[in-house]
N, C-alpha and C. Protein backbone atom coordinates (compact mmCIF):
# COMPACT_ATOMS: atom_id res chain seq x y z
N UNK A 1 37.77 -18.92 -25.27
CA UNK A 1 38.02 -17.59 -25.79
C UNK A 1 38.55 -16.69 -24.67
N UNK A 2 39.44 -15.80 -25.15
CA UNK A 2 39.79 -14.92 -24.13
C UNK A 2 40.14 -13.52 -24.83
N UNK A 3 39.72 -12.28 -23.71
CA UNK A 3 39.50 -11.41 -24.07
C UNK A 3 40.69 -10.82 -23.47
N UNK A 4 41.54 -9.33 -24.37
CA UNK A 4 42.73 -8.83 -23.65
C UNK A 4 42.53 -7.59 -23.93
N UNK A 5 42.76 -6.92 -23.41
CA UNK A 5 43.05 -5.06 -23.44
C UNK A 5 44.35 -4.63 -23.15
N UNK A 6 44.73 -4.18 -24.20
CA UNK A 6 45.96 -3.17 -23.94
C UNK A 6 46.07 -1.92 -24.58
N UNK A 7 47.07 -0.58 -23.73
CA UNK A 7 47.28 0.28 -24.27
C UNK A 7 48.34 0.92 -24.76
N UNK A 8 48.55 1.63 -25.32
CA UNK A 8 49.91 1.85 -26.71
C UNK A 8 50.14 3.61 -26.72
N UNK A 9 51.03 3.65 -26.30
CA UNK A 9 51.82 5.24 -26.40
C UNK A 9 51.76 5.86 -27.58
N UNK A 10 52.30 5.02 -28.76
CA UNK A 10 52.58 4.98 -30.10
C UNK A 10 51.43 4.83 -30.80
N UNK A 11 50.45 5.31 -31.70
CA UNK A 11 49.65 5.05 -32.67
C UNK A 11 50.21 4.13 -33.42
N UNK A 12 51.45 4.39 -34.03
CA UNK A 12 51.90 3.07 -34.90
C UNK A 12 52.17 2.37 -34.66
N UNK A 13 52.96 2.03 -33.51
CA UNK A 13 53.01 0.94 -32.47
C UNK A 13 51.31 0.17 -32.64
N UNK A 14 50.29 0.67 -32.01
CA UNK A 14 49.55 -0.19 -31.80
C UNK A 14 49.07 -0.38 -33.37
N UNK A 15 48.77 0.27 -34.60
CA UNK A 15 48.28 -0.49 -35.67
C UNK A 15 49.51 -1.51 -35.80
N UNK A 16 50.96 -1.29 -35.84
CA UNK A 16 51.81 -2.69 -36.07
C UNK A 16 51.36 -3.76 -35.06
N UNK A 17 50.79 -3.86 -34.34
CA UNK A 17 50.81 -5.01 -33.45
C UNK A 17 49.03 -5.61 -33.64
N UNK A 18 48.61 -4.71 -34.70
CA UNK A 18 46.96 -5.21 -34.89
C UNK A 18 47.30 -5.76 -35.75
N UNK A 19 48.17 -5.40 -36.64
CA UNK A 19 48.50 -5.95 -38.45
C UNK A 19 49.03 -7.44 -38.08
N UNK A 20 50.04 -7.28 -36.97
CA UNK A 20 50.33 -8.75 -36.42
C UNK A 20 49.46 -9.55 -35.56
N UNK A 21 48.55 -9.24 -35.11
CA UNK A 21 47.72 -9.66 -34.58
C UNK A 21 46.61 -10.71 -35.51
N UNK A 22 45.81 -9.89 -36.62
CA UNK A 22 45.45 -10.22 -37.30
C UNK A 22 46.24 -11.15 -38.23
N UNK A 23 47.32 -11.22 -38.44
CA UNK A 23 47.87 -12.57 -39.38
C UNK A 23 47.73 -13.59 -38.54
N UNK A 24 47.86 -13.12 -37.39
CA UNK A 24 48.11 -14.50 -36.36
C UNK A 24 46.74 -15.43 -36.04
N UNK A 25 45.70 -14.45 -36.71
CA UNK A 25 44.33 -15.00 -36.55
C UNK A 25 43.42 -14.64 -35.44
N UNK A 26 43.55 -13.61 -34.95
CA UNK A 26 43.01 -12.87 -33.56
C UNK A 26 40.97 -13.15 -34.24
N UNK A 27 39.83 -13.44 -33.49
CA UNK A 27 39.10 -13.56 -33.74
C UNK A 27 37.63 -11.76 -33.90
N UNK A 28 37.93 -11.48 -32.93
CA UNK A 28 37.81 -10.12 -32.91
C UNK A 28 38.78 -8.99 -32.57
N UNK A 29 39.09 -7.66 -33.47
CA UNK A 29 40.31 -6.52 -32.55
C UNK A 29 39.25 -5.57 -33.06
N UNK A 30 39.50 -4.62 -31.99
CA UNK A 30 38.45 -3.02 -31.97
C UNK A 30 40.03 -2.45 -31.47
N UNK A 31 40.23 -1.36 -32.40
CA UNK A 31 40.90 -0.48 -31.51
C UNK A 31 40.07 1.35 -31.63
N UNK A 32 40.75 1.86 -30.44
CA UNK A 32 39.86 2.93 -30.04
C UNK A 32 41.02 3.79 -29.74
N UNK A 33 41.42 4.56 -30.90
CA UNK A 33 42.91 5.72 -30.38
C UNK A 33 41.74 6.81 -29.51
N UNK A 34 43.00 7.09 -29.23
CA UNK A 34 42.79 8.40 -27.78
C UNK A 34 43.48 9.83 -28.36
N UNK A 35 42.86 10.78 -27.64
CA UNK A 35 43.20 12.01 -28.08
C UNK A 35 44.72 12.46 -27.18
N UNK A 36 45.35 13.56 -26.99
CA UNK A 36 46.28 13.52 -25.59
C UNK A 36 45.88 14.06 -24.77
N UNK A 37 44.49 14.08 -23.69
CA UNK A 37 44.14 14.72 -23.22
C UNK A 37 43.56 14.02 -21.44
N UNK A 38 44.32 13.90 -20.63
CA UNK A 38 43.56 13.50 -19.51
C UNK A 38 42.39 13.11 -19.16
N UNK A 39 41.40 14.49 -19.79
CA UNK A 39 40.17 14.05 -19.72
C UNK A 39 39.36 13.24 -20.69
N UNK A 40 39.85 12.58 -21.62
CA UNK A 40 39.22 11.32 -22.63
C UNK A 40 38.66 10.81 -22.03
N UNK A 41 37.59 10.19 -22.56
CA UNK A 41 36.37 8.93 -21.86
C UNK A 41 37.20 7.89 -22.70
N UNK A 42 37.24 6.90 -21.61
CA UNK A 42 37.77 5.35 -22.16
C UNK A 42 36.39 5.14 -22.15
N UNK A 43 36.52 3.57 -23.12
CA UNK A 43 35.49 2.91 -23.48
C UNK A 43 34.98 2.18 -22.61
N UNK A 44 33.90 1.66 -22.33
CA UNK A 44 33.11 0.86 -20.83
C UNK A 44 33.85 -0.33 -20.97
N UNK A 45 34.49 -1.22 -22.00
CA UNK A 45 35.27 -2.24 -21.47
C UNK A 45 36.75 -1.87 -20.92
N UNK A 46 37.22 -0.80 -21.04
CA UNK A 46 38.49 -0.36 -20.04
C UNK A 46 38.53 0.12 -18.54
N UNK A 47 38.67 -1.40 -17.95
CA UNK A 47 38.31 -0.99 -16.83
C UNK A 47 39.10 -0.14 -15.81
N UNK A 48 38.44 0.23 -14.70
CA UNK A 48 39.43 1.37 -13.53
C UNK A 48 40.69 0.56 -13.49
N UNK A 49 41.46 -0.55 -12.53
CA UNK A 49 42.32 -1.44 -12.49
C UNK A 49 43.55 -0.78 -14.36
N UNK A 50 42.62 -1.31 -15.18
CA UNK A 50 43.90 -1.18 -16.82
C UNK A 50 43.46 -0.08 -16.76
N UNK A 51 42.88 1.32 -16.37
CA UNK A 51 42.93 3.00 -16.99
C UNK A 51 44.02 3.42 -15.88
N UNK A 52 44.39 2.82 -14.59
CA UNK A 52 45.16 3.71 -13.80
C UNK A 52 46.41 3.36 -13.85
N UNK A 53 46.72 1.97 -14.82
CA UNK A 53 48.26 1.96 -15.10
C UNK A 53 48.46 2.49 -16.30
N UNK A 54 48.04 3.39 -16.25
CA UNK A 54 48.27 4.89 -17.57
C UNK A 54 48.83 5.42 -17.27
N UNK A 55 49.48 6.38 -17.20
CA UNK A 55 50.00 7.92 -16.84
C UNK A 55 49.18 8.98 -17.83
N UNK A 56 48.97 9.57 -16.68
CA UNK A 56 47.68 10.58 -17.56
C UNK A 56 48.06 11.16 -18.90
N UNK A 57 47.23 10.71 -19.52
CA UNK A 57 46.96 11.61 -20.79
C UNK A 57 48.47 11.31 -22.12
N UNK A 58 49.08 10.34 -21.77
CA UNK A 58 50.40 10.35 -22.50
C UNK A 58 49.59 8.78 -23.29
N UNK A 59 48.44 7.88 -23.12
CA UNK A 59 48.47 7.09 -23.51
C UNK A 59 48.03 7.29 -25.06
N UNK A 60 47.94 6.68 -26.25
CA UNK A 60 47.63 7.03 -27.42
C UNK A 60 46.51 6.30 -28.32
N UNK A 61 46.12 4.86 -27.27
CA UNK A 61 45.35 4.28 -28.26
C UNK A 61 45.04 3.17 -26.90
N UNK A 62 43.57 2.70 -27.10
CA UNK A 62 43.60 1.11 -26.78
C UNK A 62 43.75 0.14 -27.87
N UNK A 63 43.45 -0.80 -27.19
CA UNK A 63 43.18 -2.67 -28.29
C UNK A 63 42.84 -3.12 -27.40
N UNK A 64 41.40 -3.62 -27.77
CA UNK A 64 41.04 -4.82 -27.75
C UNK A 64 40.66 -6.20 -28.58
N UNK A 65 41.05 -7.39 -27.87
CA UNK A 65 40.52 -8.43 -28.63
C UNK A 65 40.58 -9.93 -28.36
N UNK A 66 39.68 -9.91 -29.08
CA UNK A 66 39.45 -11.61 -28.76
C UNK A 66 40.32 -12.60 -29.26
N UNK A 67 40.79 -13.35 -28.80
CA UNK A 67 41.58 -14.79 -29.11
C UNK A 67 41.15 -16.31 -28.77
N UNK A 68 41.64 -17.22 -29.39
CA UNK A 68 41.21 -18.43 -28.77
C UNK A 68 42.11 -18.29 -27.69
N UNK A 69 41.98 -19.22 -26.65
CA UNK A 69 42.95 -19.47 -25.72
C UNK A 69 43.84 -20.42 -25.42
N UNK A 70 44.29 -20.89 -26.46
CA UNK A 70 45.27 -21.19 -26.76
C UNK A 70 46.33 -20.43 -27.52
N UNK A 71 45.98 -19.08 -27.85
CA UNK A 71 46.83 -18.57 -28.61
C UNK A 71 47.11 -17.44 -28.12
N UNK A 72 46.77 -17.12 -26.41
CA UNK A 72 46.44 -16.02 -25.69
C UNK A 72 48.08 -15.57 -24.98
N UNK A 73 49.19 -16.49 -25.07
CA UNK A 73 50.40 -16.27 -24.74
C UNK A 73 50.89 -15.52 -25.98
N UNK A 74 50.88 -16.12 -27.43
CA UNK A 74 51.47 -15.72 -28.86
C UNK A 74 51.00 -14.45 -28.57
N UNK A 75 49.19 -14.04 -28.37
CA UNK A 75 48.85 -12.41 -28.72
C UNK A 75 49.85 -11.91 -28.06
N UNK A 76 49.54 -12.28 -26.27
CA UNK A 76 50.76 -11.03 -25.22
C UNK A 76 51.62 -10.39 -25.33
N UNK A 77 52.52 -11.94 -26.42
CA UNK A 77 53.96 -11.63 -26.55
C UNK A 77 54.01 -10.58 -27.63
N UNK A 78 53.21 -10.62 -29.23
CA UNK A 78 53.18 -9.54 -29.67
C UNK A 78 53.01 -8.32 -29.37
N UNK A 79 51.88 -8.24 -28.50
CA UNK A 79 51.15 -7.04 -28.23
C UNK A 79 52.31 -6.65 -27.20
N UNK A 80 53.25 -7.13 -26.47
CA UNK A 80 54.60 -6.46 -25.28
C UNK A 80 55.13 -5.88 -26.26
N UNK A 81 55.65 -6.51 -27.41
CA UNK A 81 56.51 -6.71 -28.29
C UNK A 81 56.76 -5.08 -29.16
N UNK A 82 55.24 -5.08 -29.57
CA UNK A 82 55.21 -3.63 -30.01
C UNK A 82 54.99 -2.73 -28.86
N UNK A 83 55.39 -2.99 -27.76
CA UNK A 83 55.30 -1.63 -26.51
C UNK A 83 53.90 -1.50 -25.98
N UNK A 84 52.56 -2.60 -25.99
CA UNK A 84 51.74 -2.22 -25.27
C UNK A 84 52.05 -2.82 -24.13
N UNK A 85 50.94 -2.21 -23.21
CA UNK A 85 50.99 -2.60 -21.80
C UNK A 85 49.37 -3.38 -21.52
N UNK A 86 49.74 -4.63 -21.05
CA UNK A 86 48.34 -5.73 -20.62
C UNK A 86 47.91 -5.11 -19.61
């Protein structure tokens, strides 16, 4: 199993890439939109390292989720695909 976090500029961006996610068979997705505000609390699995390749306050949403790992290249490529960042 492998676990991925990414974040999404776009609100619709990131539900299109959960909707694809989920056909593809993703085992767990949590997503957690963000307000536009610098000072937002990310969630305790977003760690320092993935919150500082943000640019403040422009980000719009996380995702997270679980995959088998074998299928952990297919998620990436979606989740680039719709504009998040790993």
């Amino acid at each position: 199993m492998e676990t991925l976090t990414a974040a999404f500029r776009s609100r619709s961006e990131m539900e299109q890439a959960a909707d694809a996610l989920r056909k593809q068979g993703v085992i767990h997705l949590m997503m957690c939109p963000n307000g536009a505000g610098s000072d937002h609390a990310y969630p305790e699995w977003a760690g320092d390292s993935f919150q500082s390749g943000l640019s403040g306050g422009q980000d719009e949403g996380l995702l997270q989720l679980l995959v088998e790992s074998s299928r952990r290249r297919q998620a990436e490529d979606t989740i680039s695909r719709f504009g998040g960042i790993l």
